[in-house]
PDB file of N, CA and C in Angstrom:
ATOM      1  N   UNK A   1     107.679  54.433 133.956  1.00  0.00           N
ATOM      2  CA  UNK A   1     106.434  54.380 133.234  1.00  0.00           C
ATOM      3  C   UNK A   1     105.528  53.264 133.788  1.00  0.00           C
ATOM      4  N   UNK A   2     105.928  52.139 133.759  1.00  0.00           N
ATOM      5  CA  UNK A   2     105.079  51.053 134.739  1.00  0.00           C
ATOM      6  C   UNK A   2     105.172  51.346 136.067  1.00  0.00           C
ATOM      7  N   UNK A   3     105.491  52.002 136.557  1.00  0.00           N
ATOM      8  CA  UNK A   3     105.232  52.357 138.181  1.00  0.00           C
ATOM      9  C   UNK A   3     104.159  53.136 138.357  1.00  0.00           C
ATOM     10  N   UNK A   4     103.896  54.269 137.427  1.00  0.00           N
ATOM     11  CA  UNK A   4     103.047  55.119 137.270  1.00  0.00           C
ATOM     12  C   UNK A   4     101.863  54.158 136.621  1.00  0.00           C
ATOM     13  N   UNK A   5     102.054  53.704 135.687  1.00  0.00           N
ATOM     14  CA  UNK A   5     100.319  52.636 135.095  1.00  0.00           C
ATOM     15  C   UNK A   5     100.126  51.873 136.238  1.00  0.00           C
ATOM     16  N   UNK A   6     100.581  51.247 137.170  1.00  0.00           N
ATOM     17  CA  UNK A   6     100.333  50.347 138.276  1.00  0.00           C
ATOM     18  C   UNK A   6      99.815  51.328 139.329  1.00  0.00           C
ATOM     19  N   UNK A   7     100.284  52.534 140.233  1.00  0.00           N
ATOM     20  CA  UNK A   7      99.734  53.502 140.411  1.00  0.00           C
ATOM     21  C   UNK A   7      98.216  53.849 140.249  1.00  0.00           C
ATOM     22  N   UNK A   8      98.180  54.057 138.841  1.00  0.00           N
ATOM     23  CA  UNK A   8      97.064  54.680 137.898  1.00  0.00           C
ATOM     24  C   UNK A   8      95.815  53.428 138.572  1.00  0.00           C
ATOM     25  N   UNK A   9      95.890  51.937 138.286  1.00  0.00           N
ATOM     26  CA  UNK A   9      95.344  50.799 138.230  1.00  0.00           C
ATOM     27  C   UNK A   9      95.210  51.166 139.467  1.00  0.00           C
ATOM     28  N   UNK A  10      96.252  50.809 140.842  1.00  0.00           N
ATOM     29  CA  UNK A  10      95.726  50.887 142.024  1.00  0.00           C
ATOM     30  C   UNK A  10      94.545  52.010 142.461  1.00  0.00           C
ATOM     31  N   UNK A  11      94.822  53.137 142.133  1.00  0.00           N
ATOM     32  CA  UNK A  11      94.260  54.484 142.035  1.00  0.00           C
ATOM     33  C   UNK A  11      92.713  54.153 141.758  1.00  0.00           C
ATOM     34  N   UNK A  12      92.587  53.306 140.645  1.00  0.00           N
ATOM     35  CA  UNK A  12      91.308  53.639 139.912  1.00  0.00           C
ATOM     36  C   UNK A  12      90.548  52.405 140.999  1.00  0.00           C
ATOM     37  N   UNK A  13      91.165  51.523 140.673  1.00  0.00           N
ATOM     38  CA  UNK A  13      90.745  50.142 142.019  1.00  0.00           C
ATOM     39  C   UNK A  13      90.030  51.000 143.498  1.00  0.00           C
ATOM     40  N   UNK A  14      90.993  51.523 144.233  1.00  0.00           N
ATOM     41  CA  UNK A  14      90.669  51.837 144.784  1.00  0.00           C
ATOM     42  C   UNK A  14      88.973  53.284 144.817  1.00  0.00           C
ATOM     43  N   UNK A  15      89.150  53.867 144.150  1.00  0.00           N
ATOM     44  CA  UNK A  15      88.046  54.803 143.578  1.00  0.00           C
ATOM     45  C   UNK A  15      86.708  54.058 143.643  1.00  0.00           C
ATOM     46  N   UNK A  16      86.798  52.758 142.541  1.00  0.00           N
ATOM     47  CA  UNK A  16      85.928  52.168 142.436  1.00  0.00           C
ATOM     48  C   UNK A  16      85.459  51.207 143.778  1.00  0.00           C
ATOM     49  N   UNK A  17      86.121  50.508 144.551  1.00  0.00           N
ATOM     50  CA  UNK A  17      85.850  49.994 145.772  1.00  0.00           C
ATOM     51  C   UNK A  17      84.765  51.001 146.529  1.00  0.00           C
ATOM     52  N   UNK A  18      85.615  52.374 146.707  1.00  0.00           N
ATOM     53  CA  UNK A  18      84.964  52.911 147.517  1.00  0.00           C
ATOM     54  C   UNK A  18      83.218  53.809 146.793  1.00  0.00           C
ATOM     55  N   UNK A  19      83.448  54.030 145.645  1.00  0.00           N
ATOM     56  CA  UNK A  19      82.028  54.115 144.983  1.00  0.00           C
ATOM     57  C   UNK A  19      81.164  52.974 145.350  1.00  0.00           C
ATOM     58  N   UNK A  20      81.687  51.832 145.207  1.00  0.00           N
ATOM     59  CA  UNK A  20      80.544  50.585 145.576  1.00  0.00           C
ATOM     60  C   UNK A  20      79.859  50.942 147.219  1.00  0.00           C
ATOM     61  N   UNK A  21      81.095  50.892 147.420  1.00  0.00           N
ATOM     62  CA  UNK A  21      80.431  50.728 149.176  1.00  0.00           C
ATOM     63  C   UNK A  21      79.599  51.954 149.633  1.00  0.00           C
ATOM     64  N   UNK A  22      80.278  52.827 148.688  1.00  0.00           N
ATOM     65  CA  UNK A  22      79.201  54.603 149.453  1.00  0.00           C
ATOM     66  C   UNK A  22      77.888  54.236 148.573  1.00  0.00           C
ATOM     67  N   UNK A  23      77.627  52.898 147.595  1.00  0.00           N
ATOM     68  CA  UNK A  23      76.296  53.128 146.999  1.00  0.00           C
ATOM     69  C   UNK A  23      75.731  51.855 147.552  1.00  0.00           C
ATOM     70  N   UNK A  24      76.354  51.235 148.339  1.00  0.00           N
ATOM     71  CA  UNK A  24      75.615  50.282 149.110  1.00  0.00           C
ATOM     72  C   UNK A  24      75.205  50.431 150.265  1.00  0.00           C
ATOM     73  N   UNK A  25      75.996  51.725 150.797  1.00  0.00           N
ATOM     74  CA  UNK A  25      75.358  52.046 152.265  1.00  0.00           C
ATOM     75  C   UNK A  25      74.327  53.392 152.366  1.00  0.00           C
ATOM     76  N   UNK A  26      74.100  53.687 151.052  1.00  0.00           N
ATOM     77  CA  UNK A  26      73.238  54.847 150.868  1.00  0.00           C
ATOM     78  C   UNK A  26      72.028  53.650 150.636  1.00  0.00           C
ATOM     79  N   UNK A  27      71.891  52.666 149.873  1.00  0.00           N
ATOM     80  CA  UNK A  27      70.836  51.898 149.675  1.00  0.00           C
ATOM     81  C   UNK A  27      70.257  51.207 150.704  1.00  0.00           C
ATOM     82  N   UNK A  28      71.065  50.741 151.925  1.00  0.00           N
ATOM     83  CA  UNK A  28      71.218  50.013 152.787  1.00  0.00           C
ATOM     84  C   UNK A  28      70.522  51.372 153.869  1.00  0.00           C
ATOM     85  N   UNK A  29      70.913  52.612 153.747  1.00  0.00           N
ATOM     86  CA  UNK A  29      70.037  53.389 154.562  1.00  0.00           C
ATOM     87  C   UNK A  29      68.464  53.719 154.197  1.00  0.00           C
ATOM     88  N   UNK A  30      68.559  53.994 153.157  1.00  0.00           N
ATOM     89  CA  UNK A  30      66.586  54.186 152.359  1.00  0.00           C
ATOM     90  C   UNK A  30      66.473  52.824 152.230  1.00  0.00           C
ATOM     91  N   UNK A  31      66.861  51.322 152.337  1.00  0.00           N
ATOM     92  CA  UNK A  31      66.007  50.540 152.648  1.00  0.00           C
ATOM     93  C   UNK A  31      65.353  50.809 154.500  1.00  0.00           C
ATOM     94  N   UNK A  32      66.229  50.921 155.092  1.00  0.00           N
ATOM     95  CA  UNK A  32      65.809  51.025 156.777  1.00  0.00           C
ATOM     96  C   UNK A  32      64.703  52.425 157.068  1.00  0.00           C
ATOM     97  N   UNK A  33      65.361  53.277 156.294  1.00  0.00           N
ATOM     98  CA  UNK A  33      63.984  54.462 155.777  1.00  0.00           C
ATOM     99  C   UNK A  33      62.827  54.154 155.494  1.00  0.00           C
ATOM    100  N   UNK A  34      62.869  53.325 154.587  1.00  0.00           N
ATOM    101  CA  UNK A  34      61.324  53.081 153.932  1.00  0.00           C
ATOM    102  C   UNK A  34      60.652  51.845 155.204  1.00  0.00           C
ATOM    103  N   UNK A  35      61.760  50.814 155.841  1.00  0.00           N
ATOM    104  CA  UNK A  35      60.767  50.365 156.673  1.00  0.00           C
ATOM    105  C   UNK A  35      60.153  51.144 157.842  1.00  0.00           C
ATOM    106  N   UNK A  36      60.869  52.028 158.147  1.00  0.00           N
ATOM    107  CA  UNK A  36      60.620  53.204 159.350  1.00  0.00           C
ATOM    108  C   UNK A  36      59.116  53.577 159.114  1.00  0.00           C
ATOM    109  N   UNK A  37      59.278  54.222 158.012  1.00  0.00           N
ATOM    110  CA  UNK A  37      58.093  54.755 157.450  1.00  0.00           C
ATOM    111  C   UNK A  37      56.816  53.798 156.981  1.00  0.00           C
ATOM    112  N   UNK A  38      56.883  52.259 157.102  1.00  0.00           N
ATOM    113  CA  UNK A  38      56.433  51.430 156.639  1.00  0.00           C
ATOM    114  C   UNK A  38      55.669  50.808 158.494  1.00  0.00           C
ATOM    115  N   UNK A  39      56.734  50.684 159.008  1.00  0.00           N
ATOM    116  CA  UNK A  39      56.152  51.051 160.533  1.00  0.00           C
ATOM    117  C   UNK A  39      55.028  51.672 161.195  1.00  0.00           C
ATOM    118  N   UNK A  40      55.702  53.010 160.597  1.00  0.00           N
ATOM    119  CA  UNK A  40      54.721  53.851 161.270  1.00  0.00           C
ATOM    120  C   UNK A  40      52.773  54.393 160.811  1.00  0.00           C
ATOM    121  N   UNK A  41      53.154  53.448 159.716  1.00  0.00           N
ATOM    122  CA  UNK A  41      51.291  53.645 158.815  1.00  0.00           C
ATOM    123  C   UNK A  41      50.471  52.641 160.155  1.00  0.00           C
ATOM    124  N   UNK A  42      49.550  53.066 160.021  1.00  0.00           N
ATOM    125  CA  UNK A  42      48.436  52.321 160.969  1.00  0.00           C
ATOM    126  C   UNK A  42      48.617  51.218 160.217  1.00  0.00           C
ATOM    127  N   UNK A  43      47.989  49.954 161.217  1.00  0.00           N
ATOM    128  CA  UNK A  43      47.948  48.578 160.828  1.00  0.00           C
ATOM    129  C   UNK A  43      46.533  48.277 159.692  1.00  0.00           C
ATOM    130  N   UNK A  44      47.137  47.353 158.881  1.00  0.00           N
ATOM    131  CA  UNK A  44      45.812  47.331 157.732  1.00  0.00           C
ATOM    132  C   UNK A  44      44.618  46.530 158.644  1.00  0.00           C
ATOM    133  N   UNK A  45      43.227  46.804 157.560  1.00  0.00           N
ATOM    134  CA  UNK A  45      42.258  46.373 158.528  1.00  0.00           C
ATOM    135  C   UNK A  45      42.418  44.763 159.086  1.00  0.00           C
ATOM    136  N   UNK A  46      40.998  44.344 159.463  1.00  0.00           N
ATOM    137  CA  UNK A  46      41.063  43.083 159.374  1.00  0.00           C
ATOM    138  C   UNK A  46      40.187  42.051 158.698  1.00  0.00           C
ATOM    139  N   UNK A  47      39.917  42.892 157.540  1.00  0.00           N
ATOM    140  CA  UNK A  47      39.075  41.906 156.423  1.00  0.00           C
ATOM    141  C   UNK A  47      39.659  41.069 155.467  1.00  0.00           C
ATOM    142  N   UNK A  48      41.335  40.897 155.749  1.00  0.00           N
ATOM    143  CA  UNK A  48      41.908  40.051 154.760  1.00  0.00           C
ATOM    144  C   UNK A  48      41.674  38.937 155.408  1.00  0.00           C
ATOM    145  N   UNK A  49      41.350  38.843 157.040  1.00  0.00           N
ATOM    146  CA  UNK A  49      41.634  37.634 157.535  1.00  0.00           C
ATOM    147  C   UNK A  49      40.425  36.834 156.955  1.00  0.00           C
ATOM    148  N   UNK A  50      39.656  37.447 156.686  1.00  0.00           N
ATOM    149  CA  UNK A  50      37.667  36.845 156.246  1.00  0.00           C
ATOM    150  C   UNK A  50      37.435  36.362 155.596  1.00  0.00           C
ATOM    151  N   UNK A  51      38.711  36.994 154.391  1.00  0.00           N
ATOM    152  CA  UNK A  51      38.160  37.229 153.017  1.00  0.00           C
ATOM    153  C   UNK A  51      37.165  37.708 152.623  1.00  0.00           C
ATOM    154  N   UNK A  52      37.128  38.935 152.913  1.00  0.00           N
ATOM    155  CA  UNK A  52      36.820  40.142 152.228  1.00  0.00           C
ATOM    156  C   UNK A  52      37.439  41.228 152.026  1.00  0.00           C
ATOM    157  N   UNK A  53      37.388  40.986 150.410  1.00  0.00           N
ATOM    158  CA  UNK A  53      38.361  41.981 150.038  1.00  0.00           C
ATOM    159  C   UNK A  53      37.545  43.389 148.976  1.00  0.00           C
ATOM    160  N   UNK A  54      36.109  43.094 148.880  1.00  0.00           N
ATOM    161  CA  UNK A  54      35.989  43.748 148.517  1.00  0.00           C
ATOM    162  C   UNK A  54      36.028  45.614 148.321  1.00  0.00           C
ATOM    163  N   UNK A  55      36.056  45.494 150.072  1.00  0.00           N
ATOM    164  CA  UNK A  55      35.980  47.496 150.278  1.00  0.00           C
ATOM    165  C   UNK A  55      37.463  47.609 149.985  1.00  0.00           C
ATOM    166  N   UNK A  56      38.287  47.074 149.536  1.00  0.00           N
ATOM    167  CA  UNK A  56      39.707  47.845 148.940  1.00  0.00           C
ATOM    168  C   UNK A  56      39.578  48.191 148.327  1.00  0.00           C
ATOM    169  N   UNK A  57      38.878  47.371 146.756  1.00  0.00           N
ATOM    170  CA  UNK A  57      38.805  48.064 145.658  1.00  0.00           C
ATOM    171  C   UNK A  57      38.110  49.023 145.674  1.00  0.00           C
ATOM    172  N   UNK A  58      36.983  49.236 146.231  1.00  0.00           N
ATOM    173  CA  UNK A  58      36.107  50.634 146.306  1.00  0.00           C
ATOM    174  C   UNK A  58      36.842  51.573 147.042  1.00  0.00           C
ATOM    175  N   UNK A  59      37.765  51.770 147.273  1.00  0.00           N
ATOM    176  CA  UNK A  59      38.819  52.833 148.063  1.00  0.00           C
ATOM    177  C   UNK A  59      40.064  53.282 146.999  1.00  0.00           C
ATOM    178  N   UNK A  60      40.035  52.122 145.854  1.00  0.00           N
ATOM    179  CA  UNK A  60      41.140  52.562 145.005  1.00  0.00           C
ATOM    180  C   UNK A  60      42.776  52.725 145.828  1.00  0.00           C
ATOM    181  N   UNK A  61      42.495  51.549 146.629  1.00  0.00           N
ATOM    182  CA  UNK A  61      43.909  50.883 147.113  1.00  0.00           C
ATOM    183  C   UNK A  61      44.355  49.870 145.804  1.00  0.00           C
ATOM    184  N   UNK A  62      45.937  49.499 146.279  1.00  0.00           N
ATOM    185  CA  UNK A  62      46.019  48.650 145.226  1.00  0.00           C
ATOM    186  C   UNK A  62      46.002  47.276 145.794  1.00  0.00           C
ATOM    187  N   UNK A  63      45.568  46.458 144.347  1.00  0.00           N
ATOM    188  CA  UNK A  63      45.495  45.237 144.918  1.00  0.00           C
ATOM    189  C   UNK A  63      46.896  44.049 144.674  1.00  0.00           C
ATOM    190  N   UNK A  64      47.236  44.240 143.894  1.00  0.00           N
ATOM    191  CA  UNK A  64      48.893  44.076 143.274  1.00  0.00           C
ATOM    192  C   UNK A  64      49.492  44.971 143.482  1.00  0.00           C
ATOM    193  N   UNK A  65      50.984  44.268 143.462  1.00  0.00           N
ATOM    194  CA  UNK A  65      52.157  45.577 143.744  1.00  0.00           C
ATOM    195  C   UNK A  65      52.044  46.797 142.253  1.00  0.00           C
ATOM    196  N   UNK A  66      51.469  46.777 141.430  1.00  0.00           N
ATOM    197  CA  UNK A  66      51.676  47.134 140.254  1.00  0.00           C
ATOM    198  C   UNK A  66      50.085  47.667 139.622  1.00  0.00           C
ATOM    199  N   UNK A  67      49.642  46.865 139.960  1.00  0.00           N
ATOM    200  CA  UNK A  67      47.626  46.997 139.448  1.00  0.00           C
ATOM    201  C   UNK A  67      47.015  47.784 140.266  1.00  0.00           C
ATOM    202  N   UNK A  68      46.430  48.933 140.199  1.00  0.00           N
ATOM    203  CA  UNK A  68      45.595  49.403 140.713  1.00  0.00           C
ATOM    204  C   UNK A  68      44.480  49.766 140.409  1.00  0.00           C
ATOM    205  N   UNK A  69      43.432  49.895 141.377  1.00  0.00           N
ATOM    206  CA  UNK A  69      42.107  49.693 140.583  1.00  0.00           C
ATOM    207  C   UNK A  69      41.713  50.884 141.391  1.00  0.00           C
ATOM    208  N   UNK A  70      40.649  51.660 140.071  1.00  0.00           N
ATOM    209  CA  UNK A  70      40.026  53.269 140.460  1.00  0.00           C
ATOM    210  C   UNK A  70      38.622  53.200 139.991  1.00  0.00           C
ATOM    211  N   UNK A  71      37.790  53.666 140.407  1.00  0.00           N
ATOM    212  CA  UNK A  71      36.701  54.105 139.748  1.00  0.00           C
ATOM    213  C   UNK A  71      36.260  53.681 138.498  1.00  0.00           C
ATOM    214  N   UNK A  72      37.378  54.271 138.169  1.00  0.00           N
ATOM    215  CA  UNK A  72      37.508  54.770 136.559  1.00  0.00           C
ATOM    216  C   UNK A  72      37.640  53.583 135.284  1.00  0.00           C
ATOM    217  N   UNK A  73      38.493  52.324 136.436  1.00  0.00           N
ATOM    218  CA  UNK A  73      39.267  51.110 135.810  1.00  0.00           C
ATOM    219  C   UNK A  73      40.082  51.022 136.278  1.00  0.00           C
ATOM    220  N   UNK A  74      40.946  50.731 135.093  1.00  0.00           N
ATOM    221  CA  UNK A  74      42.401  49.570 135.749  1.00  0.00           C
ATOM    222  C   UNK A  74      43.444  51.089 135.411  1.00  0.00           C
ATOM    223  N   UNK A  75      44.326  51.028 136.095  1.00  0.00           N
ATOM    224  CA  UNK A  75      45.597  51.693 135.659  1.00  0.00           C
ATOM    225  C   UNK A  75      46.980  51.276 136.382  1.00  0.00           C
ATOM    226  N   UNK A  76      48.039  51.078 135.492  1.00  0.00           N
ATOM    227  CA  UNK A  76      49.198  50.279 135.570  1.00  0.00           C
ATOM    228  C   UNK A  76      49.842  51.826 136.406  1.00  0.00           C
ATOM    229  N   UNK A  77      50.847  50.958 137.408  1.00  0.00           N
ATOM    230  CA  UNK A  77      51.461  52.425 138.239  1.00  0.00           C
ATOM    231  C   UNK A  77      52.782  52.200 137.603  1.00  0.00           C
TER     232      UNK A  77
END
């Protein structure tokens, strides 16, 4: 009976090890994805160097990772 619960424990140990690592190397790939793709966008202009920032907002780019600004107003993404 304790050979089998120790078993069981190793069993599940092991399960779980390998869930971690198949969800760290799936994350570890769509991070290298998204820079790929982060690469390949044309380079932003060069009015941050000026400071001017105004023609972003009139394009309804965002200006925060989170804030974006439209036409319309403000809307949270």
């Amino acid at each position: 009976m304790t050979r089998r619960a120790a078993i069981t424990v190793a069993a599940s140990a092991f399960i779980l090890f390998a869930s971690l690592r198949y969800t760290s190397h799936i994350s570890h790939l769509e991070a290298e994805e998204r820079k790929k793709t982060q690469e390949k966008r044309s380079p932003p202009n060069d009015n941050h160097d000026r400071g001017n920032y105004s023609s972003n907002s009139s394009k309804g780019e965002p200006i925060g990772e989170e804030l974006l600004t439209t036409e319309g107003g403000v809307s949270l993404a």
